[in-house]
N, C-alpha and C. Protein backbone atom coordinates (compact mmCIF):
# COMPACT_ATOMS: atom_id res chain seq x y z
N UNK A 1 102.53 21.10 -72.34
CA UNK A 1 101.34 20.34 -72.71
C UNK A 1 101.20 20.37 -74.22
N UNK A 2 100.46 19.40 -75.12
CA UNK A 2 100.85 19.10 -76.43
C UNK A 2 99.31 18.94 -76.59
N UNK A 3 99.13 18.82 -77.92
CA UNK A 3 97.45 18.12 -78.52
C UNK A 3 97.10 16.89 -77.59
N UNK A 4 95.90 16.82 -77.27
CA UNK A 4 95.89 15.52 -76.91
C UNK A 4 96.44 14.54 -75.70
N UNK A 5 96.65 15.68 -75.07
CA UNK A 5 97.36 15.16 -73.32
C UNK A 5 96.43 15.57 -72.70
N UNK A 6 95.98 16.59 -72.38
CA UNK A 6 94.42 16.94 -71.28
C UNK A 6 93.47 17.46 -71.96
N UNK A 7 92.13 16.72 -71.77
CA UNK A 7 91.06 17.31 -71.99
C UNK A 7 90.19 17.79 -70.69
N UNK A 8 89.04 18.41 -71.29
CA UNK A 8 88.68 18.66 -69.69
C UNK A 8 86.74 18.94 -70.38
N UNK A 9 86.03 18.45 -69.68
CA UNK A 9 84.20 18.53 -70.28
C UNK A 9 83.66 19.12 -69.10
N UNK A 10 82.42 19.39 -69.30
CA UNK A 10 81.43 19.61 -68.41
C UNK A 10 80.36 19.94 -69.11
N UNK A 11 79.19 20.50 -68.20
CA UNK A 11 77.61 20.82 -69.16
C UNK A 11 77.18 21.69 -68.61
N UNK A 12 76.17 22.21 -69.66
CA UNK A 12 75.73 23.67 -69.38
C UNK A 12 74.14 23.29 -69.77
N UNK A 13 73.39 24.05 -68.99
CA UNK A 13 71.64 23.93 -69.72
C UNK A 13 71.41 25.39 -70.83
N UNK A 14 70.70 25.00 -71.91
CA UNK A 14 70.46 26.25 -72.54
C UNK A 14 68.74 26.31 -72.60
N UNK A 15 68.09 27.53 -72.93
CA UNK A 15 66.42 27.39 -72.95
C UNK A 15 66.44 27.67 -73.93
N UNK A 16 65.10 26.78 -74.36
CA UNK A 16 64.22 27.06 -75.66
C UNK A 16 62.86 27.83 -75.21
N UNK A 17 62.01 27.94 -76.35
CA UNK A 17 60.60 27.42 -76.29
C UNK A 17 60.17 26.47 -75.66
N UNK A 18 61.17 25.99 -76.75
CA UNK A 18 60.19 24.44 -76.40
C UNK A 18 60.69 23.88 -74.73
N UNK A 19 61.43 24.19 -74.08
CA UNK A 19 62.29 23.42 -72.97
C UNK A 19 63.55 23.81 -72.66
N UNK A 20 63.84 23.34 -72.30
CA UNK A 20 65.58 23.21 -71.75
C UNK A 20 66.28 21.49 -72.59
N UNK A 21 67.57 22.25 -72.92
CA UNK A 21 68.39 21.26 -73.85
C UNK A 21 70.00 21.47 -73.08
N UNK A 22 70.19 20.50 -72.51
CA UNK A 22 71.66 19.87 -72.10
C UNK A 22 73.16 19.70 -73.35
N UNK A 23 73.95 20.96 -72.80
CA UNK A 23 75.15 20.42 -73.70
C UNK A 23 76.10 19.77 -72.95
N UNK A 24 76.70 18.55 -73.37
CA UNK A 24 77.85 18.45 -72.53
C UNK A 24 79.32 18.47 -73.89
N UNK A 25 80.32 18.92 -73.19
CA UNK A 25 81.44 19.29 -73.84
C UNK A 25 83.02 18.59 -73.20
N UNK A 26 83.58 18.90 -74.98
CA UNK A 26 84.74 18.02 -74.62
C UNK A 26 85.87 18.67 -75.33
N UNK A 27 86.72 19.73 -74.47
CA UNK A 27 87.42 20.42 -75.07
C UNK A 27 89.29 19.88 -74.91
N UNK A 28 89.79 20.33 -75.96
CA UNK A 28 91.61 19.92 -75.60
C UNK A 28 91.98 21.22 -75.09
N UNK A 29 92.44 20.85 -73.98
CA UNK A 29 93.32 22.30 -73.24
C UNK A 29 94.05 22.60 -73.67
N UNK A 30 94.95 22.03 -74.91
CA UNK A 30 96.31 22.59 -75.59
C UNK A 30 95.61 23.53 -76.34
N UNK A 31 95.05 23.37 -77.46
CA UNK A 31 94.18 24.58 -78.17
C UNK A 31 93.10 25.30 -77.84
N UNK A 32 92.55 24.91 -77.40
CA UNK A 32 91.05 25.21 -76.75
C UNK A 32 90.10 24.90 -77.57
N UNK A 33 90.48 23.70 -78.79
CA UNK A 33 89.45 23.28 -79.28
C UNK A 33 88.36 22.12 -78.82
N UNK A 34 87.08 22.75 -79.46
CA UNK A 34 85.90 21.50 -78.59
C UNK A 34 86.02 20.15 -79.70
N UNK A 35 86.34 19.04 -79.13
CA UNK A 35 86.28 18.02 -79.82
C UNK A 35 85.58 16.84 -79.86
N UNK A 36 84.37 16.99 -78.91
CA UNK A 36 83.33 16.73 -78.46
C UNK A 36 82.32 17.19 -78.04
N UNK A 37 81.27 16.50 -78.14
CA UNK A 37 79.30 17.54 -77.83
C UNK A 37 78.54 16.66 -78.12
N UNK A 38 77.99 17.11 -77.27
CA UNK A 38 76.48 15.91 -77.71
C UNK A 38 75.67 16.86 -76.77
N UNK A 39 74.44 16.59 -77.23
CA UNK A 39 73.07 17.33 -76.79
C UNK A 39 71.92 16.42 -76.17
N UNK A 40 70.67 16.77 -75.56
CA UNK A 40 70.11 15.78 -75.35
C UNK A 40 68.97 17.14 -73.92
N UNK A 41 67.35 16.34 -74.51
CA UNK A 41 66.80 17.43 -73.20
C UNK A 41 66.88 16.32 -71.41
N UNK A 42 67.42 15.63 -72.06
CA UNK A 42 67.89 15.23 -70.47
C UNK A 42 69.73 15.46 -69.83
N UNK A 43 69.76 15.37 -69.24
CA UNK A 43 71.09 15.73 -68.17
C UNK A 43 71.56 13.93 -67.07
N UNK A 44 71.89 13.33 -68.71
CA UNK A 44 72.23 11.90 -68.08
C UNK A 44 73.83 12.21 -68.18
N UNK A 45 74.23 10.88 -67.82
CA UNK A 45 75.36 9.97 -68.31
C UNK A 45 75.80 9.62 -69.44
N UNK A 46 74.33 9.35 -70.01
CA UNK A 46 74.77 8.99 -71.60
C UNK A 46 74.77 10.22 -72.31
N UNK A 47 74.68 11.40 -72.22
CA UNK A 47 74.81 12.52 -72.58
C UNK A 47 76.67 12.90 -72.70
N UNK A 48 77.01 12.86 -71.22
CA UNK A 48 78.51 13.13 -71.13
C UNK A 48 79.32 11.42 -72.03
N UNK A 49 78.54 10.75 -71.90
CA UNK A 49 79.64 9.35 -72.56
C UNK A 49 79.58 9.74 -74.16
N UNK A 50 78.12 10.35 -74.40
CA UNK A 50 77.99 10.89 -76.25
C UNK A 50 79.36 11.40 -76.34
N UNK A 51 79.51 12.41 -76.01
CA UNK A 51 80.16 13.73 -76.42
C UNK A 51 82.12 13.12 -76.26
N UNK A 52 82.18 12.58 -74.97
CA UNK A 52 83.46 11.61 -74.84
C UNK A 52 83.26 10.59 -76.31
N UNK A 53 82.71 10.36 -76.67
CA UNK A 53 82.48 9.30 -77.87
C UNK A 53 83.29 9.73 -78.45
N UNK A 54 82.47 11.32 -79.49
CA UNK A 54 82.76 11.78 -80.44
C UNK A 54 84.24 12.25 -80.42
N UNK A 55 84.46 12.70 -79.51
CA UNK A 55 86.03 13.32 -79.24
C UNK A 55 86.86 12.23 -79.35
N UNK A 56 86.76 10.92 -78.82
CA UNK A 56 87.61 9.90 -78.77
C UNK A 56 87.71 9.47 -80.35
N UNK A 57 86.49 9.42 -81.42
CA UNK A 57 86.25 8.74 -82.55
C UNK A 57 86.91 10.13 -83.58
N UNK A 58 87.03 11.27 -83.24
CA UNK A 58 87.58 12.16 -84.05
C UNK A 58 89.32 12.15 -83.95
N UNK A 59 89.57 12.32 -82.58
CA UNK A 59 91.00 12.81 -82.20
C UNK A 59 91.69 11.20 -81.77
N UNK A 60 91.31 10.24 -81.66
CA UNK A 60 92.44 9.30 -81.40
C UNK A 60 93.63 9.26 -80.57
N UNK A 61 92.84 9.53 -79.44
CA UNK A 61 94.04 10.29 -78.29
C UNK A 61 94.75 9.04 -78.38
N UNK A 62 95.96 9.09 -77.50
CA UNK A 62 96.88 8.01 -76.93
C UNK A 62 96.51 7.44 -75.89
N UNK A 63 97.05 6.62 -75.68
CA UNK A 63 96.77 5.76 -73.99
C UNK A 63 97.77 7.33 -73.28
N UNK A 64 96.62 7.13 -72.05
CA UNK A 64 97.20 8.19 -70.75
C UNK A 64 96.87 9.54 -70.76
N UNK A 65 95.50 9.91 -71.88
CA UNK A 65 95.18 10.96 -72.19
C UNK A 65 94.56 11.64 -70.55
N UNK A 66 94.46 12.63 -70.17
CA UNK A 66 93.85 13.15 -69.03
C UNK A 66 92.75 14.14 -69.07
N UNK A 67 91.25 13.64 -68.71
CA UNK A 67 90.18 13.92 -68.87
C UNK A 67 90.19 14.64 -67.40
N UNK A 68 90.00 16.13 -67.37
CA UNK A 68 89.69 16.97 -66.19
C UNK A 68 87.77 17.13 -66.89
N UNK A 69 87.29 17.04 -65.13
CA UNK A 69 85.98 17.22 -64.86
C UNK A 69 85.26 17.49 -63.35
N UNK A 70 84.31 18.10 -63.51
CA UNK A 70 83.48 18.15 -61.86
C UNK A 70 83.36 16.98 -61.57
N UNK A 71 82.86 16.43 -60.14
CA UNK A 71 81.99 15.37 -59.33
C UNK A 71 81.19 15.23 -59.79
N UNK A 72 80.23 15.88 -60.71
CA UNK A 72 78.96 15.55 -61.40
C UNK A 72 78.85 13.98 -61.82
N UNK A 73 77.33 13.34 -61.22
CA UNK A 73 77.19 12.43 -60.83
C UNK A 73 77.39 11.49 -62.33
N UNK A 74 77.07 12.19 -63.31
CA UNK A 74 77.09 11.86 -64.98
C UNK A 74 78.74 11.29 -65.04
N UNK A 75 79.74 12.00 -64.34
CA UNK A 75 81.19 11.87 -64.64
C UNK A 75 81.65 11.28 -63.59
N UNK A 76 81.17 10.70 -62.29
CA UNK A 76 81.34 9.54 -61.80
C UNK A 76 80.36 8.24 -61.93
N UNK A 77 79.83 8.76 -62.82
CA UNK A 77 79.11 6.89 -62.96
C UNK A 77 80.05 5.73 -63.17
N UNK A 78 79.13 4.73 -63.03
CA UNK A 78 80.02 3.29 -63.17
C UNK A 78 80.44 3.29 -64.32
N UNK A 79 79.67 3.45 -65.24
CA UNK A 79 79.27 3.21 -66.64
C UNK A 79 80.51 4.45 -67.72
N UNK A 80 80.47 5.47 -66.73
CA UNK A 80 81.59 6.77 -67.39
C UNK A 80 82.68 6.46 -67.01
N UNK A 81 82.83 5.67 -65.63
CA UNK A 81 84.44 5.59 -65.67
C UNK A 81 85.25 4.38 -66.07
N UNK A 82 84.17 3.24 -66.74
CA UNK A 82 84.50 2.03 -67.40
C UNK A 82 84.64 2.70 -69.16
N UNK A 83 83.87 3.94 -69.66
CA UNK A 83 84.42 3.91 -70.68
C UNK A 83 85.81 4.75 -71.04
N UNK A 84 86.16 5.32 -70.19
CA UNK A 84 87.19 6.10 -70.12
C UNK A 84 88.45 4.80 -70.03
N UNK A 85 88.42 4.49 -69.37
CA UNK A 85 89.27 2.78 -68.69
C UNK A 85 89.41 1.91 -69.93
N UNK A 86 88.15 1.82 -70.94
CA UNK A 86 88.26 1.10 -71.55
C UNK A 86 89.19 2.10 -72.96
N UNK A 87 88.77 3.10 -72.90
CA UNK A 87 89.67 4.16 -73.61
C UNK A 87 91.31 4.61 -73.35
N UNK A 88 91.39 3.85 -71.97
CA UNK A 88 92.91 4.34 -71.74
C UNK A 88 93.26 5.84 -71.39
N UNK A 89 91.67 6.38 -70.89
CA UNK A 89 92.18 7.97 -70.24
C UNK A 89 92.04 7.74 -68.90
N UNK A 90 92.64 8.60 -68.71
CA UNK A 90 92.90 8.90 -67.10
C UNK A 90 91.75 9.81 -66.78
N UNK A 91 90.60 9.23 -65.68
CA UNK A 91 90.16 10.58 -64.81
C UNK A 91 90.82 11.79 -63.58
N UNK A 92 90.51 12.94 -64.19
CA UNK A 92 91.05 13.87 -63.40
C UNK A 92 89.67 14.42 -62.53
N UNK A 93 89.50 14.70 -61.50
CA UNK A 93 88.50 15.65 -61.14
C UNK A 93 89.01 16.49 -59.64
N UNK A 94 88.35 17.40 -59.71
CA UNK A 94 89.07 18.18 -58.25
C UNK A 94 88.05 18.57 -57.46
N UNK A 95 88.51 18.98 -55.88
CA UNK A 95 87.86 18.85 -54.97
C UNK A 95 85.92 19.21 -55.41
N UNK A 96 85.12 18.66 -54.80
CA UNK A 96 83.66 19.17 -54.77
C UNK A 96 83.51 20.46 -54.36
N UNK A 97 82.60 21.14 -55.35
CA UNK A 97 82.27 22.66 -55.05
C UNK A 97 83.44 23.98 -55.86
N UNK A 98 84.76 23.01 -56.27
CA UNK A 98 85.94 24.26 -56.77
C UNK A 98 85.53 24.59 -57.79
N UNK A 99 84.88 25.46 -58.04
CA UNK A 99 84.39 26.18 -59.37
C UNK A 99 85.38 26.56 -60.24
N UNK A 100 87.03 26.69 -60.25
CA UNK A 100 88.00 27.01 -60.99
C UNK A 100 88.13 25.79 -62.02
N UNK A 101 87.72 24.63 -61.48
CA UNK A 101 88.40 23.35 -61.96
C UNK A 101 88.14 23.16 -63.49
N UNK A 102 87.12 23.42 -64.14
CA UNK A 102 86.43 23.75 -65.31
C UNK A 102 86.38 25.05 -65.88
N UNK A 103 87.30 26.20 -65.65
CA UNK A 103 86.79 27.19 -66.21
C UNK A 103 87.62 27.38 -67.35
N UNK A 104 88.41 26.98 -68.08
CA UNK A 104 88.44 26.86 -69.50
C UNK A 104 87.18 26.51 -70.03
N UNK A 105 86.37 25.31 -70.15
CA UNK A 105 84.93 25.18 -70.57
C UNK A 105 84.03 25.99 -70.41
N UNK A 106 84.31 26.46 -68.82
CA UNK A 106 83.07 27.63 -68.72
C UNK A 106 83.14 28.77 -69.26
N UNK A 107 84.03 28.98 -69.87
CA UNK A 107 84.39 30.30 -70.35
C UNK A 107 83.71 29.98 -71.80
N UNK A 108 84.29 29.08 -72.37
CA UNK A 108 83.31 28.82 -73.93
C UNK A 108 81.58 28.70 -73.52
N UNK A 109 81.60 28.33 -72.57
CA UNK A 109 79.97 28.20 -72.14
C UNK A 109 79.46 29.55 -72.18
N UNK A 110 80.01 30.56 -71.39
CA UNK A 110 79.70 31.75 -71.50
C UNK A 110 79.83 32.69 -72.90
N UNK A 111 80.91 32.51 -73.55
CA UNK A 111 81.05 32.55 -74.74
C UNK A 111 79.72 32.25 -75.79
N UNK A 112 79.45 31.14 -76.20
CA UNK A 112 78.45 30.26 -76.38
C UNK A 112 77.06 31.24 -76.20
N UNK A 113 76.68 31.59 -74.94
CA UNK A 113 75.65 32.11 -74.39
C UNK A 113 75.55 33.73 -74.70
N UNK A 114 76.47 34.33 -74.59
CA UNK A 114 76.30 35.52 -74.56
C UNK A 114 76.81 36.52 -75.53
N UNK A 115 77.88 35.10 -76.48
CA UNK A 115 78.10 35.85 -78.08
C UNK A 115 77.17 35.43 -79.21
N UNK A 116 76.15 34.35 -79.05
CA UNK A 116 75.78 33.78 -80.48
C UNK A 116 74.19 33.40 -79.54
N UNK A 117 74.00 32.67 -78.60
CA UNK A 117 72.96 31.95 -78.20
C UNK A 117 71.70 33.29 -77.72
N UNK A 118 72.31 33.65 -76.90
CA UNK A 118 71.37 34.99 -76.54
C UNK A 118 70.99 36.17 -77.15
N UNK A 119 71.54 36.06 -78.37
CA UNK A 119 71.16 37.21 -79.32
C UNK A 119 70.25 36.70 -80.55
N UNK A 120 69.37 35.24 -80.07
CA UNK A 120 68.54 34.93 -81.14
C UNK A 120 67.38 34.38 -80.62
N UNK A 121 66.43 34.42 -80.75
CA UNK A 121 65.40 33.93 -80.21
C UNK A 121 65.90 32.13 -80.43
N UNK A 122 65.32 31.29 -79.21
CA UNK A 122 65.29 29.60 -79.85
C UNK A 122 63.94 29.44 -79.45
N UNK A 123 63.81 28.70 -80.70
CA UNK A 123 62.36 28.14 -80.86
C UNK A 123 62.15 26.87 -80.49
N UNK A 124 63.23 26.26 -80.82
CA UNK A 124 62.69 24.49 -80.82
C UNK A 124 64.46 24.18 -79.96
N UNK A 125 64.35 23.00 -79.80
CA UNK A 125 65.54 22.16 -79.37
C UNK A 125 66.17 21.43 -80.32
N UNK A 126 66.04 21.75 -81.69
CA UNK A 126 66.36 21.33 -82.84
C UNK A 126 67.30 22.51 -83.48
N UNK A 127 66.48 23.63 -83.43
CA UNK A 127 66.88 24.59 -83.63
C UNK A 127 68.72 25.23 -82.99
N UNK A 128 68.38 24.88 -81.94
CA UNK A 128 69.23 24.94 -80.70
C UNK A 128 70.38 24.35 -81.35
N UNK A 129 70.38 23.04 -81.39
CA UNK A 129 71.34 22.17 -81.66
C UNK A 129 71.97 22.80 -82.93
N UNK A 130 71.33 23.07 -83.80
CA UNK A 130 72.09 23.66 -85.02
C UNK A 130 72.93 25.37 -85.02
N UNK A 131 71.73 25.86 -83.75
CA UNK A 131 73.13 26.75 -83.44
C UNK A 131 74.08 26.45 -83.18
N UNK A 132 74.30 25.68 -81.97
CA UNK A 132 75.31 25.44 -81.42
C UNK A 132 76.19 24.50 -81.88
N UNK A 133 75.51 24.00 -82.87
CA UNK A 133 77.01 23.33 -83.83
C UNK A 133 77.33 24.37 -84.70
N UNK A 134 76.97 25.35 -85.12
CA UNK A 134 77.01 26.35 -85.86
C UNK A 134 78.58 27.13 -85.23
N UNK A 135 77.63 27.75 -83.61
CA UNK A 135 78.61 28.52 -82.61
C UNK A 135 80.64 27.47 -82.92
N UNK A 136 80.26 26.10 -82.47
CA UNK A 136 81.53 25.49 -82.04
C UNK A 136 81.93 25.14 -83.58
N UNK A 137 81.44 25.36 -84.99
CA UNK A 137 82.03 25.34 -86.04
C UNK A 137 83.30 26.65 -85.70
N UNK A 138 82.54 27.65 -85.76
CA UNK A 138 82.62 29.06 -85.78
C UNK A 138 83.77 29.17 -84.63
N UNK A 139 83.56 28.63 -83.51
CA UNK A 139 85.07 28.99 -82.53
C UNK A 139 86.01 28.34 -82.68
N UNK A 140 85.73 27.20 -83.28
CA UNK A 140 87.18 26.41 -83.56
C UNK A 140 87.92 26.48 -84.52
N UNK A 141 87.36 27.13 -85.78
CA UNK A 141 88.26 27.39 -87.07
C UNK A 141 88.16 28.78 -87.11
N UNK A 142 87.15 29.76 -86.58
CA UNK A 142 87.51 31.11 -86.66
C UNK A 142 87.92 31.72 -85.43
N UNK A 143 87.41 31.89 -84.72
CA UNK A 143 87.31 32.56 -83.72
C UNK A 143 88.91 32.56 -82.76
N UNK A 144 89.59 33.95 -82.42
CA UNK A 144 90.89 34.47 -82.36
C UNK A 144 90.83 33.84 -80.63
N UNK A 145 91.99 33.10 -80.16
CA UNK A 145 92.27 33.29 -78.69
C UNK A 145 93.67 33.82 -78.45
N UNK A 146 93.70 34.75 -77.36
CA UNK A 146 94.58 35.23 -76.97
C UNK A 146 95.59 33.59 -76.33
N UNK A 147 95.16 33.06 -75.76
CA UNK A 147 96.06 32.07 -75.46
C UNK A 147 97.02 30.99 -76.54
N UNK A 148 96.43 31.46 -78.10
CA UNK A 148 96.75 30.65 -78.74
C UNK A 148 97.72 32.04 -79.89
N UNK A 149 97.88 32.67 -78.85
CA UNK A 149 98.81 34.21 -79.70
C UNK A 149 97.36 34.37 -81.05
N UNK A 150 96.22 34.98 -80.98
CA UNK A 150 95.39 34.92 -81.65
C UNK A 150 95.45 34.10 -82.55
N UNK A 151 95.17 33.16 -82.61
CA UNK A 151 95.30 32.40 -83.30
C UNK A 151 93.44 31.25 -83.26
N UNK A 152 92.89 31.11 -83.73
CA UNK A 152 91.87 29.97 -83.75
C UNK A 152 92.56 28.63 -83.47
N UNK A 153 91.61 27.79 -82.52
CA UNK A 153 92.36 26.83 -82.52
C UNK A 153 92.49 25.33 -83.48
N UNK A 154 91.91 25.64 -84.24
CA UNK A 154 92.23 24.58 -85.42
C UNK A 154 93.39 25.27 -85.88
N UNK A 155 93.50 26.54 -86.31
CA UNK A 155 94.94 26.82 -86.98
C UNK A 155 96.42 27.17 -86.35
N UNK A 156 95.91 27.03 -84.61
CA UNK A 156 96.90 26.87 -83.50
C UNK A 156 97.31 25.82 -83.48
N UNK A 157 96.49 24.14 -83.68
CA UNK A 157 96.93 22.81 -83.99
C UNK A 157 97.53 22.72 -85.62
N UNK A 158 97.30 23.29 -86.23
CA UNK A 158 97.56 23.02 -87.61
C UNK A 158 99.37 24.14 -87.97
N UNK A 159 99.17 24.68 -87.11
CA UNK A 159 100.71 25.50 -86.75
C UNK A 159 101.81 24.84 -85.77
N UNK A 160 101.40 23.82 -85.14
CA UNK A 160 102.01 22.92 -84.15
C UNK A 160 102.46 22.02 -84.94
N UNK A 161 101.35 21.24 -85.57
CA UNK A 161 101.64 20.45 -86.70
C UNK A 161 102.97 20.19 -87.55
N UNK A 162 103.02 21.60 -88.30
CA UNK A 162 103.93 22.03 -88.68
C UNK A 162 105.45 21.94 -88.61
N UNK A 163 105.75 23.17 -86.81
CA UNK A 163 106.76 23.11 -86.24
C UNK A 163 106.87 21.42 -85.85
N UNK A 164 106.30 20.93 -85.28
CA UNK A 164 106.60 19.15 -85.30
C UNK A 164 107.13 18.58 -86.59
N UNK A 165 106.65 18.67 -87.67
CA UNK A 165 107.21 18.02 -88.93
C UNK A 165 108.65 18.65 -89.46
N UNK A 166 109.23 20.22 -89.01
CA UNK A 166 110.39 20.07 -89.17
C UNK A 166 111.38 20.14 -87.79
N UNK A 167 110.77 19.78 -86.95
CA UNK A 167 111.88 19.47 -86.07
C UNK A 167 112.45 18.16 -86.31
């Protein structure tokens, strides 16, 4: 598997003060970097199509890219699987109820929650958001994964990079 051949999203609720705030996420399984997010205190469709946006408008996948996701009704809409189609990715999703199918994401979710989010009070849903772009600054250019031979995964893609340019 290479940059940019499978991605895989899903969403998590976080609490404020003020409410509850919806992340949905859009990570590359080759690095484990998030290359998509979007926020929002509702738990739509257009929440998961945000975050597919941003990932598509950053990374420039290829035609035949493969988007793994739950049944979640957000990631079978009409509307989510015409923009994917119109993007040239492939939907992946696996059986209803398999909780394995996403756990690369869920693992940053938990991550997320129980290294940076839960050790601060949130006040607002504003607030929130700037953690958590804060958190996914912070895991993607620093933060060590064993899967990537410790390596962060911006500098696990930026080491691929590399070996590609002198082969």
């Amino acid at each position: 598997m290479g940059i940019n051949e499978v991605w895989a999203g899903d969403m998590t609720y976080l609490r404020t003060r003020e409410g509850w705030v919806y992340l949905a996420a859009v990570m590359d399984l080759y690095s484990r970097r998030m290359v998509g997010w979007a926020m929002d205190k509702r738990m739509t469709q257009a929440l998961v199509s945000r975050a597919m946006i941003k990932a598509i408008h950053l990374r420039q996948p290829p035609k035949g890219l493969v988007f793994h996701s739950d049944r979640g009704s957000q990631y079978t809409s009409k509307h989510y699987r015409t923009l994917l189609n119109s993007q040239g990715v492939r939907a992946s999703m696996g059986s209803t109820g398999a909780c394995w199918d996403n756990a690369v994401v869920e693992r940053f979710f938990g991550s997320l929650k129980h290294d940076w989010i839960l050790k601060v009070d949130q006040p607002t849903r504003e607030y929130m958001k700037k953690e958590v772009a804060d958190y996914i600054r912070y895991y993607n250019n620093d933060r060590s994964h064993t899967s990537n031979t410790d390596m962060s995964p911006v500098n696990d893609e930026l080491s691929e990079m590399k070996v590609s340019c002198l082969s």
